[in-house]
Protein backbone atom coordinates (compact mmCIF):
# COMPACT_ATOMS: atom_id res chain seq x y z
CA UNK A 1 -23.57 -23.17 16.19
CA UNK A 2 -26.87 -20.96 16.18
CA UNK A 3 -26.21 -20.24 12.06
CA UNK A 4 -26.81 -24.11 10.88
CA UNK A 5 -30.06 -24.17 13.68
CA UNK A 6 -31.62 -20.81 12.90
CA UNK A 7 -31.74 -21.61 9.04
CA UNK A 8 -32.79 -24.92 9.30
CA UNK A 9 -35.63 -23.20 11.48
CA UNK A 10 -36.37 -20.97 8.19
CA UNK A 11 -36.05 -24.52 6.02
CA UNK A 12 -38.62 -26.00 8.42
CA UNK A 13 -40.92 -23.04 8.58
CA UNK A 14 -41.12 -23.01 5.07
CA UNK A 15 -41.99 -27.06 4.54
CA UNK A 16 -38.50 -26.77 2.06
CA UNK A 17 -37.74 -30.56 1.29
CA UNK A 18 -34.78 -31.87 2.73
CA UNK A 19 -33.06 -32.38 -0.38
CA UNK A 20 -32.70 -28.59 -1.23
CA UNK A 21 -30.70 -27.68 1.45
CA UNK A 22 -27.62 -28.70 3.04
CA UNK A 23 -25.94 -27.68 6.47
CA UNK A 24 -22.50 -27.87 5.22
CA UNK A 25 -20.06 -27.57 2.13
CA UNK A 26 -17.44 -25.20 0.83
CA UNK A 27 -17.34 -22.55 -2.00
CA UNK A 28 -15.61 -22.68 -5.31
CA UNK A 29 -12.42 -21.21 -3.39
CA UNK A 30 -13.02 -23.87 -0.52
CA UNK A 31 -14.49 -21.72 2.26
CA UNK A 32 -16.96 -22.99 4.50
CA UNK A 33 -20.41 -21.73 3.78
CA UNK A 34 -22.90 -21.64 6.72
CA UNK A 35 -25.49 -22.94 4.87
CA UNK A 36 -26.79 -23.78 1.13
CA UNK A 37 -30.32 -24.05 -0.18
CA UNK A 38 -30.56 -25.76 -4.14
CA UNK A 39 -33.19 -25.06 -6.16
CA UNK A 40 -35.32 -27.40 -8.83
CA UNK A 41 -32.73 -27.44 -11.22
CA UNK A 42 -29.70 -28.52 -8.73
CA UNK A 43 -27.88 -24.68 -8.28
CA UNK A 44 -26.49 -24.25 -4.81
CA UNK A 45 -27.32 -20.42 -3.44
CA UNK A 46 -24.80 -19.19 -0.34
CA UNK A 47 -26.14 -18.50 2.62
CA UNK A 48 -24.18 -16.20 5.01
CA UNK A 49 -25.93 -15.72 8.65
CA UNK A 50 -24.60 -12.79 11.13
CA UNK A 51 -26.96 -12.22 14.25
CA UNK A 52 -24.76 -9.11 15.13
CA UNK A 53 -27.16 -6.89 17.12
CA UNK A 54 -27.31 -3.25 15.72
CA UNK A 55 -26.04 -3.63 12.05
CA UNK A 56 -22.16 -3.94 12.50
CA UNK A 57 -20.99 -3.07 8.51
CA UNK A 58 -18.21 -5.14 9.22
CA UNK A 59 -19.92 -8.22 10.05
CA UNK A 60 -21.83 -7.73 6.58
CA UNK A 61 -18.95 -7.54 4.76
CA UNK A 62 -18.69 -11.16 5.36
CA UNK A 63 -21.38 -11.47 2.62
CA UNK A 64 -19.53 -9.84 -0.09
CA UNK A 65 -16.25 -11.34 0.71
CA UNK A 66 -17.67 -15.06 0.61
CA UNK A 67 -19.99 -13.83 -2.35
CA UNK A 68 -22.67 -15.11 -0.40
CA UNK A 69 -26.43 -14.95 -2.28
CA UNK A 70 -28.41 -14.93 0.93
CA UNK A 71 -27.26 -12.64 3.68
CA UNK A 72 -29.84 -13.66 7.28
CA UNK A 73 -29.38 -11.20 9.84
CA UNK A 74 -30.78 -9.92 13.41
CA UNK A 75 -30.56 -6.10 11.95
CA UNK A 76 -29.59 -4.35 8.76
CA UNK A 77 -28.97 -0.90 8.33
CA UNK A 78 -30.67 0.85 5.27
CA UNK A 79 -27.75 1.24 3.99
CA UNK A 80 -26.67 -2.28 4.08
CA UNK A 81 -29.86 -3.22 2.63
CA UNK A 82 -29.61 -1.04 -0.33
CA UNK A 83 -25.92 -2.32 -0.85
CA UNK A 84 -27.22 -6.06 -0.49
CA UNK A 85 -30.02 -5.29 -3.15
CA UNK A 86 -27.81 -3.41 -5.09
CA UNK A 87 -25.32 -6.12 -5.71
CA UNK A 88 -28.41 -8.18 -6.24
CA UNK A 89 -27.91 -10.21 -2.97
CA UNK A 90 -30.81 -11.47 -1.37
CA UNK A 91 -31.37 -10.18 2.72
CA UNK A 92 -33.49 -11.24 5.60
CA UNK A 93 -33.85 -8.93 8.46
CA UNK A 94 -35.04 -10.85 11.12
CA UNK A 95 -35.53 -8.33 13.89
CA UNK A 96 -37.60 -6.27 11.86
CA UNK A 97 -41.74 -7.00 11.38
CA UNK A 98 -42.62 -9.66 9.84
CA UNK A 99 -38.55 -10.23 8.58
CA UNK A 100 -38.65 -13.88 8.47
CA UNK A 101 -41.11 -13.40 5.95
CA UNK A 102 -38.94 -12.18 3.70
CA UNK A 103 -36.84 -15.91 3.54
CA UNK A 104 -40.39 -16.78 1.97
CA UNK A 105 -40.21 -14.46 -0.56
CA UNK A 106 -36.51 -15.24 -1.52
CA UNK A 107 -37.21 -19.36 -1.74
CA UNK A 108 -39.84 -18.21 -4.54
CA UNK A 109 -37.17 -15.65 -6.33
CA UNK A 110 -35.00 -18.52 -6.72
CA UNK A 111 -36.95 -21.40 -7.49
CA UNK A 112 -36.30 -23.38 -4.46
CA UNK A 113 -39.58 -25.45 -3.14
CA UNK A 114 -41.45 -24.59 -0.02
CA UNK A 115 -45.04 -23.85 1.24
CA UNK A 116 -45.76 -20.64 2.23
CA UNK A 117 -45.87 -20.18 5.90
CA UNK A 118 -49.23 -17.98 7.12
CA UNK A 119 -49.49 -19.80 10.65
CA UNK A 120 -49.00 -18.97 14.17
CA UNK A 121 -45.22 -18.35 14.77
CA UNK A 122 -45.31 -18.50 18.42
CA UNK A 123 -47.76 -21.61 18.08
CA UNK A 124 -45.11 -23.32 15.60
CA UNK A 125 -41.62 -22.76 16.36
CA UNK A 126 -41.69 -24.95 19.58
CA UNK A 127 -42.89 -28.33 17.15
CA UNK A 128 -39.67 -27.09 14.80
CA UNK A 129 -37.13 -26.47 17.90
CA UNK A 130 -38.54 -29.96 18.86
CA UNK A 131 -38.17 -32.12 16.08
CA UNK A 132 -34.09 -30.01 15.05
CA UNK A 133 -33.29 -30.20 18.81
């Protein structure tokens, strides 16, 4: 399952200790949750992950079904964006510029630990695929 590797990738990225994130677990109504990050004070944040090309709305709508509070996808639409931050659920955009950036920018929103990440990706990822693979 790509979901569990590519945010552990993120996790790793961003130095986020191992105790704020888990690779399994269910929600309140016993759903299986791809992923959850914790922050300081012990809350568990939802992670949904869809790597569903050009946007597919219906693919997104897993977020808001599972009330997910981190939606990671290959490619957003605007308008799914705007819906996302609109229901004040956090989005990552990873085909865009720079969209994995944004993953750094949510860990501080929520108060979940990490080091910012200004390195070489491309000199990086192969050290993370190494040590998760």
């Amino acid at each position: 399952q790509v979901e569990k590797a590519l945010m552990l990738t993120l996790c790793k990225l961003y130095s986020v200790p191992d105790d704020h994130y888990t690779r399994t677990g269910l929600t309140d109504e016993k759903r299986e949750v791809d992923f959850f990050l914790i922050d300081q004070g012990g809350k568990r944040y939802q992670c949904e992950v869809k790597l569903m090309g050009k946007g597919n709305p219906e693919s997104a709508d897993s977020a808001f079904a599972r009330k997910a509070d981190i939606f990671v996808a290959d490619k957003l639409s605007i308008r799914m964006q705007q819906q996302f931050t609109g229901r004040g659920i956090h989005w990552v955009e990873l085909r865009s510029e720079g969209g994995y950036q944004r993953f750094g920018d949510i860990l501080s929103q929520i108060g979940v630990p990490h080091t910012p990440f200004s390195g070489d990706l491309d000199a990086v990822l192969p050290e993370i695929f190494a040590a998760i693979f």
